[in-house]
C-alpha atoms as a PDB file:
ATOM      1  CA  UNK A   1       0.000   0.000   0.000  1.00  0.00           C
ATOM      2  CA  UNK A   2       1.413   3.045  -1.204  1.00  0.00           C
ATOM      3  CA  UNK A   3       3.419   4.835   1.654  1.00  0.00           C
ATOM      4  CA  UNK A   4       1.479   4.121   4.892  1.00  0.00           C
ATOM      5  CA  UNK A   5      -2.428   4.245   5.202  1.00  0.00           C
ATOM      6  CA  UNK A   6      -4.173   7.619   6.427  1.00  0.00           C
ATOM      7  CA  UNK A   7      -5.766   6.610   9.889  1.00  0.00           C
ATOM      8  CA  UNK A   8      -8.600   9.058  10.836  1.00  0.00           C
ATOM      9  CA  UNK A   9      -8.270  10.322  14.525  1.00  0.00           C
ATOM     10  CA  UNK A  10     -10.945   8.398  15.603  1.00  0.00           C
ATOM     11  CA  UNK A  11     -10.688   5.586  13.129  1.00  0.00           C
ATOM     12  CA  UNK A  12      -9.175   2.893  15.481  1.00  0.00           C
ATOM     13  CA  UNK A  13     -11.749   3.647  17.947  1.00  0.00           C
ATOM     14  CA  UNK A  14     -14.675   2.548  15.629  1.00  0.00           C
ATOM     15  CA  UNK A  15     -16.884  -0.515  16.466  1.00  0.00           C
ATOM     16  CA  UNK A  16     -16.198  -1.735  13.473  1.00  0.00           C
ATOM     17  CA  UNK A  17     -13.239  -0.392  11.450  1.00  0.00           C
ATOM     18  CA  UNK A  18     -13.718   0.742   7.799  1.00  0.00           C
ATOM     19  CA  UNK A  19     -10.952   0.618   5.106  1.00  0.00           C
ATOM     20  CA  UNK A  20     -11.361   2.662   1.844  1.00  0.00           C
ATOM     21  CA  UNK A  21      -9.171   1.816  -0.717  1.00  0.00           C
ATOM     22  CA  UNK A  22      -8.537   3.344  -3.674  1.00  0.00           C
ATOM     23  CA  UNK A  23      -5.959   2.511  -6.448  1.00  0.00           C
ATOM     24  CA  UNK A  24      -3.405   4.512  -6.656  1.00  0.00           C
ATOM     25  CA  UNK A  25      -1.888   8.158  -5.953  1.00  0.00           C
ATOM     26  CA  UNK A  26      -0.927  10.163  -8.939  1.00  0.00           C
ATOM     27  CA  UNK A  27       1.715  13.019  -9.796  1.00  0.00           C
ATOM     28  CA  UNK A  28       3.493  12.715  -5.904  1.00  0.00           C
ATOM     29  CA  UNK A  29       6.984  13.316  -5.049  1.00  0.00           C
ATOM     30  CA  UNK A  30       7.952  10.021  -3.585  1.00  0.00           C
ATOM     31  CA  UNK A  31       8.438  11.556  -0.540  1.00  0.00           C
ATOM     32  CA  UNK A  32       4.604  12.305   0.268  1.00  0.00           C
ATOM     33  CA  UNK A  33       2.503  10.049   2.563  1.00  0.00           C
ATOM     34  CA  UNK A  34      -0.854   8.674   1.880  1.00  0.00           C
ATOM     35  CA  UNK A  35      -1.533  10.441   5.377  1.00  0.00           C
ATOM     36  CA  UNK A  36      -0.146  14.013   4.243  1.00  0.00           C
ATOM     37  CA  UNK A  37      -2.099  13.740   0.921  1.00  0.00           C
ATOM     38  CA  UNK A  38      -5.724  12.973   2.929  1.00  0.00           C
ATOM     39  CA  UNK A  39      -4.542  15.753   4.988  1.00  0.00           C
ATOM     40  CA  UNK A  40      -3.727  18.349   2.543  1.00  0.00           C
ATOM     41  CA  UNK A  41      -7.169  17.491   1.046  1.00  0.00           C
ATOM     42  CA  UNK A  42      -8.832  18.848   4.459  1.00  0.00           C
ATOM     43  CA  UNK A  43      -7.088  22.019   4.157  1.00  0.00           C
ATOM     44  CA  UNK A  44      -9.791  24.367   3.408  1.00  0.00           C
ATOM     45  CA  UNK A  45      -6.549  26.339   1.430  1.00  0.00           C
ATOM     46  CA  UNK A  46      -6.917  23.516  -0.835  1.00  0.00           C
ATOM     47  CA  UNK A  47     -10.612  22.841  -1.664  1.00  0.00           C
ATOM     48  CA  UNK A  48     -10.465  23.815  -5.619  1.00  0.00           C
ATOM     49  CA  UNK A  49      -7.169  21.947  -5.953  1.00  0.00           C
ATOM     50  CA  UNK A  50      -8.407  19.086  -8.772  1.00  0.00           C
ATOM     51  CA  UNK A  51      -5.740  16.313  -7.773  1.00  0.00           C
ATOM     52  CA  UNK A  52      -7.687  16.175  -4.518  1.00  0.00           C
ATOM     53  CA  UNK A  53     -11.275  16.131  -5.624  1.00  0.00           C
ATOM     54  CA  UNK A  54     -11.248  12.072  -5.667  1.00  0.00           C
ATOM     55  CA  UNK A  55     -11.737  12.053  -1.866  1.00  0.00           C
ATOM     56  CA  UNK A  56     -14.372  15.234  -2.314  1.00  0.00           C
ATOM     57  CA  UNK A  57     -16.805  12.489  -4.495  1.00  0.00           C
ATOM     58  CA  UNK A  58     -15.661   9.948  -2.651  1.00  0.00           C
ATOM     59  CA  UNK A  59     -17.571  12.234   0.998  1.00  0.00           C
ATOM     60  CA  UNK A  60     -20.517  12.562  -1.430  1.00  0.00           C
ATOM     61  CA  UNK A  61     -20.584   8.761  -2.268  1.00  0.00           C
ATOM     62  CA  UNK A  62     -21.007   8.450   1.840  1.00  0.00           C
ATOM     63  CA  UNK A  63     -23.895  11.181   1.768  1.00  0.00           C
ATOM     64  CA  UNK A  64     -21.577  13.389   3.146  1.00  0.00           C
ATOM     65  CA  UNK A  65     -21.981  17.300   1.393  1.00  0.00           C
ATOM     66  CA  UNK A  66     -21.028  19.618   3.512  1.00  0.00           C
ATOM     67  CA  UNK A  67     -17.627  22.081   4.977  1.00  0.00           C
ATOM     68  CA  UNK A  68     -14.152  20.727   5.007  1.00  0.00           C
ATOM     69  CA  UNK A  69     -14.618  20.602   9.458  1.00  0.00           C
ATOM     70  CA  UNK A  70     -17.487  18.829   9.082  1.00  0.00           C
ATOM     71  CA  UNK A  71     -16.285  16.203   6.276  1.00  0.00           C
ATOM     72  CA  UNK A  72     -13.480  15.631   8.415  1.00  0.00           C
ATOM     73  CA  UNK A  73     -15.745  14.631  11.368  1.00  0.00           C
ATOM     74  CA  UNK A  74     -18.428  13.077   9.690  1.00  0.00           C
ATOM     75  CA  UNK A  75     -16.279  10.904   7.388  1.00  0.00           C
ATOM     76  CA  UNK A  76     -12.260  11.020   7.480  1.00  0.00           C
ATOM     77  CA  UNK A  77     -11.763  11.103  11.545  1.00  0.00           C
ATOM     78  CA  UNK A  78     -13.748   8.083  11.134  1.00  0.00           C
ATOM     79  CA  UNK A  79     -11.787   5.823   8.400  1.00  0.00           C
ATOM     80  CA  UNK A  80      -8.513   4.531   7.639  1.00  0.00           C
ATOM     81  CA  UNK A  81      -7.452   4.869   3.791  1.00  0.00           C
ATOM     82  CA  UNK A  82      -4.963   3.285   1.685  1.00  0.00           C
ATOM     83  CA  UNK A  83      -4.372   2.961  -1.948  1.00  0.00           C
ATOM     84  CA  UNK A  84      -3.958  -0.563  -3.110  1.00  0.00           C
ATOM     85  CA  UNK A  85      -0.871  -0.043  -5.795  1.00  0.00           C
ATOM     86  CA  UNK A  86       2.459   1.076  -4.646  1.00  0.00           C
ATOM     87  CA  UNK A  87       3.369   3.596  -6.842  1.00  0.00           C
ATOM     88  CA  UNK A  88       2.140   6.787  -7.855  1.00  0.00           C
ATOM     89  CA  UNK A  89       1.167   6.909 -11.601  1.00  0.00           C
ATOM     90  CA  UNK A  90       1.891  10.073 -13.424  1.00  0.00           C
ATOM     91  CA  UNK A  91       4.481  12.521 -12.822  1.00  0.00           C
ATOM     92  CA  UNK A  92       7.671  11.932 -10.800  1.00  0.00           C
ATOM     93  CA  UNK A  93       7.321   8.080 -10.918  1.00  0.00           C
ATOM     94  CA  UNK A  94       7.391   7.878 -14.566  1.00  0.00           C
ATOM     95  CA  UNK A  95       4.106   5.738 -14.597  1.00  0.00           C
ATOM     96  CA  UNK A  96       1.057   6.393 -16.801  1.00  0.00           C
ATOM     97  CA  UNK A  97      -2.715   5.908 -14.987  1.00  0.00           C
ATOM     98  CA  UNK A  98      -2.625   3.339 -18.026  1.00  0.00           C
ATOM     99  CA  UNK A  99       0.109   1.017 -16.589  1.00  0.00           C
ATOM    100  CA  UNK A 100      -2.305   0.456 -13.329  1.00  0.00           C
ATOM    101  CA  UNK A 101      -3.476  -3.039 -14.636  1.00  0.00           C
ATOM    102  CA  UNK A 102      -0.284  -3.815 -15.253  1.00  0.00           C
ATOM    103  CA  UNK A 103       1.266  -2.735 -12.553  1.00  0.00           C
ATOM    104  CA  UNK A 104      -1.749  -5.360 -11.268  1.00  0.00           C
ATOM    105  CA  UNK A 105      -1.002  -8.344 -12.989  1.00  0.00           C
ATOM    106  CA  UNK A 106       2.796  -7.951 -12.182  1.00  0.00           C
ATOM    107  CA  UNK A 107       2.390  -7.686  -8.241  1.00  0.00           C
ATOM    108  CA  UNK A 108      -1.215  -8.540  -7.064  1.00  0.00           C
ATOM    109  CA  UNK A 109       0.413 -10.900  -5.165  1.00  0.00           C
ATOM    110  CA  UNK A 110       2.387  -8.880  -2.935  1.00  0.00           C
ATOM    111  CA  UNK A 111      -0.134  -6.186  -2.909  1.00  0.00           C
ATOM    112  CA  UNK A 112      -2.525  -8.729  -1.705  1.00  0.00           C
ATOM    113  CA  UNK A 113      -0.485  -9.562   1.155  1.00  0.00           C
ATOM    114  CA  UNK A 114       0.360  -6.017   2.005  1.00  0.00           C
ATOM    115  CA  UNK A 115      -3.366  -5.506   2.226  1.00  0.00           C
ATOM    116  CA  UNK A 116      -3.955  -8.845   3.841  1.00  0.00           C
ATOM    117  CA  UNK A 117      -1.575  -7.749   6.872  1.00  0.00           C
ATOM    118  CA  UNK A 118      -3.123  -4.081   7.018  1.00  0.00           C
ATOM    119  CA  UNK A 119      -6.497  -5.796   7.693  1.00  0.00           C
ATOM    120  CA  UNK A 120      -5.465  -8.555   9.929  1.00  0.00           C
ATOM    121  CA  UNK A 121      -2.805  -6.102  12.305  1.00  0.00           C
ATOM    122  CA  UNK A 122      -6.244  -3.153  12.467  1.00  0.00           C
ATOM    123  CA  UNK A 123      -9.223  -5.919  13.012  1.00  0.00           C
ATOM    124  CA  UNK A 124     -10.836  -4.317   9.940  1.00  0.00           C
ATOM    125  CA  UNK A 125     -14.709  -5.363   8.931  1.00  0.00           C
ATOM    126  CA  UNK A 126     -15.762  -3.725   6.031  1.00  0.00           C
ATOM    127  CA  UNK A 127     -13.723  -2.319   3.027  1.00  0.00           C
ATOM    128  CA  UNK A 128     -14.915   0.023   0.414  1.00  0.00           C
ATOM    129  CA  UNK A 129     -12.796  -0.152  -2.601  1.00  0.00           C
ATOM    130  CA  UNK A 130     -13.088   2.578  -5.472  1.00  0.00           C
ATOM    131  CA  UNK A 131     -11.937   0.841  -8.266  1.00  0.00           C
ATOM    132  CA  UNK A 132     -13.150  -2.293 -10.133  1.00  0.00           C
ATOM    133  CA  UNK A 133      -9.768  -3.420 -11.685  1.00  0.00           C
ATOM    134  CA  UNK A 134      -8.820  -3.516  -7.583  1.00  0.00           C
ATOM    135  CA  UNK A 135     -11.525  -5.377  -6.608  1.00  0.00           C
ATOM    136  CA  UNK A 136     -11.362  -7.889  -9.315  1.00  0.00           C
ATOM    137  CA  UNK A 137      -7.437  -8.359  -8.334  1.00  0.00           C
ATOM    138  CA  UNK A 138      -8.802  -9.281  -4.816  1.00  0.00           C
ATOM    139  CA  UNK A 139      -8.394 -13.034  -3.447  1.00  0.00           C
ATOM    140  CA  UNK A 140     -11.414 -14.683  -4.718  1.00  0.00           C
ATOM    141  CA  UNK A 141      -9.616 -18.407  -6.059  1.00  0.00           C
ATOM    142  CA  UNK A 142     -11.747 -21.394  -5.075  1.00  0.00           C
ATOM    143  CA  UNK A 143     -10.848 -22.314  -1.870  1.00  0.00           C
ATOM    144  CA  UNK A 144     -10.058 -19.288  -0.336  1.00  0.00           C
ATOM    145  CA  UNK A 145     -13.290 -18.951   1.920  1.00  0.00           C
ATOM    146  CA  UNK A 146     -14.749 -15.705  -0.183  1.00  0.00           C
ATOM    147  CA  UNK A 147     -18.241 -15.716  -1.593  1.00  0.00           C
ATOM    148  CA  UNK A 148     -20.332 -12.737  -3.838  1.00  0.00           C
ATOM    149  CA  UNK A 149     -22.392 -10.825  -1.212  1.00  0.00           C
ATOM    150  CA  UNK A 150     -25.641  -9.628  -4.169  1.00  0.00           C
ATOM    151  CA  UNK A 151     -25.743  -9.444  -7.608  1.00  0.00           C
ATOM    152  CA  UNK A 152     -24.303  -6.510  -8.921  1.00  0.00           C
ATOM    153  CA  UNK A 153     -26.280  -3.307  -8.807  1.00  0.00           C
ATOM    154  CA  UNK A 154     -25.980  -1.763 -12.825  1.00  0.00           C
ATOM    155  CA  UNK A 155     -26.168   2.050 -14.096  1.00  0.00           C
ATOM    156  CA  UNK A 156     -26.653   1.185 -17.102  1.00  0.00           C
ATOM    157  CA  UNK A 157     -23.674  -0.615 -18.797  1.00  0.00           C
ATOM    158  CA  UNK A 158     -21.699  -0.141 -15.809  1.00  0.00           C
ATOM    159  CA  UNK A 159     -21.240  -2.002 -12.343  1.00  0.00           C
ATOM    160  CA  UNK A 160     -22.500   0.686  -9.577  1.00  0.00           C
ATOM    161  CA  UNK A 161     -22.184  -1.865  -6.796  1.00  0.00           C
ATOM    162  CA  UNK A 162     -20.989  -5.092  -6.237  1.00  0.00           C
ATOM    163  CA  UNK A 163     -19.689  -6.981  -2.931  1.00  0.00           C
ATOM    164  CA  UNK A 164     -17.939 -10.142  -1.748  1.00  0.00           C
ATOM    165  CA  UNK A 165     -17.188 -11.674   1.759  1.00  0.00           C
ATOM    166  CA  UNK A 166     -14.733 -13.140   3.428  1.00  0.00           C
ATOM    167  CA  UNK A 167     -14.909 -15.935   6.127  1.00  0.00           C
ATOM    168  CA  UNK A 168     -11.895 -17.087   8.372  1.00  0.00           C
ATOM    169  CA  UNK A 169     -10.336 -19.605   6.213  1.00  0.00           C
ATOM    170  CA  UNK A 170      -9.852 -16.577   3.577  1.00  0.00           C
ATOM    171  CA  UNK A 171      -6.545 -14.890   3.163  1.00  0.00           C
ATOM    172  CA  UNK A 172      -7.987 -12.637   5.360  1.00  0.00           C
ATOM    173  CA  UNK A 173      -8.264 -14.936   8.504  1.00  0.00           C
ATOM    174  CA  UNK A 174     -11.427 -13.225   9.750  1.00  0.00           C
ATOM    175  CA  UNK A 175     -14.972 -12.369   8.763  1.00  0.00           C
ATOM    176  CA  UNK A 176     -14.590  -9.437   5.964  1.00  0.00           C
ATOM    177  CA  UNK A 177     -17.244  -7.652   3.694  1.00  0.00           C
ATOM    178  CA  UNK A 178     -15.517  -6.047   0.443  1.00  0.00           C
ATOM    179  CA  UNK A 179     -18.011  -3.834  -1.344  1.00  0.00           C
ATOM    180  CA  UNK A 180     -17.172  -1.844  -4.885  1.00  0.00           C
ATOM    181  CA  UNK A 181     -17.795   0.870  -7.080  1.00  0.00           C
ATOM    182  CA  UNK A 182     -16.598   2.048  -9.905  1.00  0.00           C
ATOM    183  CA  UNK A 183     -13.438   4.394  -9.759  1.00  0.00           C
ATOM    184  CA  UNK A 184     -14.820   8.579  -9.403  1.00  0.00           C
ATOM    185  CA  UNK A 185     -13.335   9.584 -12.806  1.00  0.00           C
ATOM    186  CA  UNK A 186     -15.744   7.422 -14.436  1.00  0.00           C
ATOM    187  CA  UNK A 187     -18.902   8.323 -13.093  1.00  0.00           C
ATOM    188  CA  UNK A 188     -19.671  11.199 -15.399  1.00  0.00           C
ATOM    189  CA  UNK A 189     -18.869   9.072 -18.451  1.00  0.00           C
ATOM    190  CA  UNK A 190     -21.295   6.039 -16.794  1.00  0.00           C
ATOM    191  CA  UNK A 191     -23.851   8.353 -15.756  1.00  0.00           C
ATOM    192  CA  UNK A 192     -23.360   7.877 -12.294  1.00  0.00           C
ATOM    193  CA  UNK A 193     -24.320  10.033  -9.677  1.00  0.00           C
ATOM    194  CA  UNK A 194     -23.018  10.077  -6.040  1.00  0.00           C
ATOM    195  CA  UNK A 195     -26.463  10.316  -4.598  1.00  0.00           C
ATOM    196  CA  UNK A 196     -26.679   6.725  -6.160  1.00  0.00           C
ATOM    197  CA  UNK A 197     -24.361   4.996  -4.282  1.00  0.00           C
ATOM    198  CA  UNK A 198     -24.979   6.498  -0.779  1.00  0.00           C
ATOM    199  CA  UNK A 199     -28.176   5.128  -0.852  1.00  0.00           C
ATOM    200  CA  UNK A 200     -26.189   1.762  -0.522  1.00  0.00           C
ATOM    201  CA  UNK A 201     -23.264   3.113   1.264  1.00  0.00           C
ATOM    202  CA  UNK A 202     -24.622   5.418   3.599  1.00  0.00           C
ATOM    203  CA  UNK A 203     -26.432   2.431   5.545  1.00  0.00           C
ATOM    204  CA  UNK A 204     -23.437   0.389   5.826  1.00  0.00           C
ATOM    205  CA  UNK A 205     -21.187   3.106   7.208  1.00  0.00           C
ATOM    206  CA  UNK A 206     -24.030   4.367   9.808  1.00  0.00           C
ATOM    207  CA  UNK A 207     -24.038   0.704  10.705  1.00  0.00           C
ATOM    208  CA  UNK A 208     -20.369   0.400  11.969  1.00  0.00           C
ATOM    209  CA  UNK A 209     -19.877   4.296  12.418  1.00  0.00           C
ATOM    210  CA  UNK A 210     -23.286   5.763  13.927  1.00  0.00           C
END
């Protein structure tokens, strides 16, 4: 997972711990954190930036539209986030966002594992992931204790929401739900609107975060 995980202030302290994973950061100095990049989103000095408006749609997708203070309450304090490739795409690394499934297919296994021992070491319960090639690069071989949760929700040609679980002879070693959506810079091409997919995330996260 791409330099560390951003842990909300409050995130540990949740009945049941939420992971949001996304794919990958782009156009970072190697340097940067994942926590100093969540952070620098809350700035209210950095609200128009574009590079950061990901984790703006990504509020919305929770049913959260409000102030930068109140986001941070309502949603961030609350989560721990972590991007599932280890490089960011774009920019200093060299990387194009179009080298992200192979990036994938090259090192899903140790990505796996680096997301397997985030999981197990934080007692996590319930992961949102924002991208489908992620998802689909998740353990789900025969064998490994995993399951599909619902049929997929469609917008029309697209996936809008789709889920698997985990049981204790997974990877995983515990009882996990995994539920995904599409990555935010497709939504406007697939016609999808954030509004949408609270109405299946919201409940979940009210569930383990009140």
């Amino acid at each position: 997972m791409y330099h560390g995980v951003y842990e909300g202030a409050a995130a540990d302290a949740q009945e049941k711990k939420i992971l949001i994973l996304g794919e990958s950061h782009h156009d970072l100095d190697s340097s940067i954190t994942t926590q100093e990049v969540v952070e620098d989103y809350l700035s209210p000095e950095n609200t128009t930036k574009q590079s950061l408006q990901f984790f703006h749609k990504i509020a919305l997708a929770f049913g959260v539209d409000t102030g930068k203070v109140e986001e941070k309450a309502q949603l961030w304090d609350k989560v721990f986030f972590g991007n599932y490739i280890n490089k960011s795409l774009d920019g200093p690394s060299g990387e194009g966002d179009e080298t992200a499934q192979t990036l994938i297919a090259a090192n899903k296994d140790r990505y796996n594992q680096d997301l397997v021992d985030f999981i197990k070491a934080h007692a996590i319960e319930t992961v949102f992931c924002f991208s489908n090639r992620v998802f689909d690069a998740l353990p789900n071989e025969e064998g490994h204790g995993s399951w599909t949760l619902f049929q997929d929700v469609k917008c029309g040609k697209a996936d809008l929401w789709f889920g698997r679980g985990y049981g204790p002879d997974s990877p995983f070693c515990r009882e996990l739900k995994v539920y995904g959506v599409p990555h935010p810079r497709y939504w406007n091409c697939a016609g999808i609107k954030p509004e949408e997919l609270a109405q299946y995330i919201r409940p979940i996260f009210e569930d383990c975060c009140g």
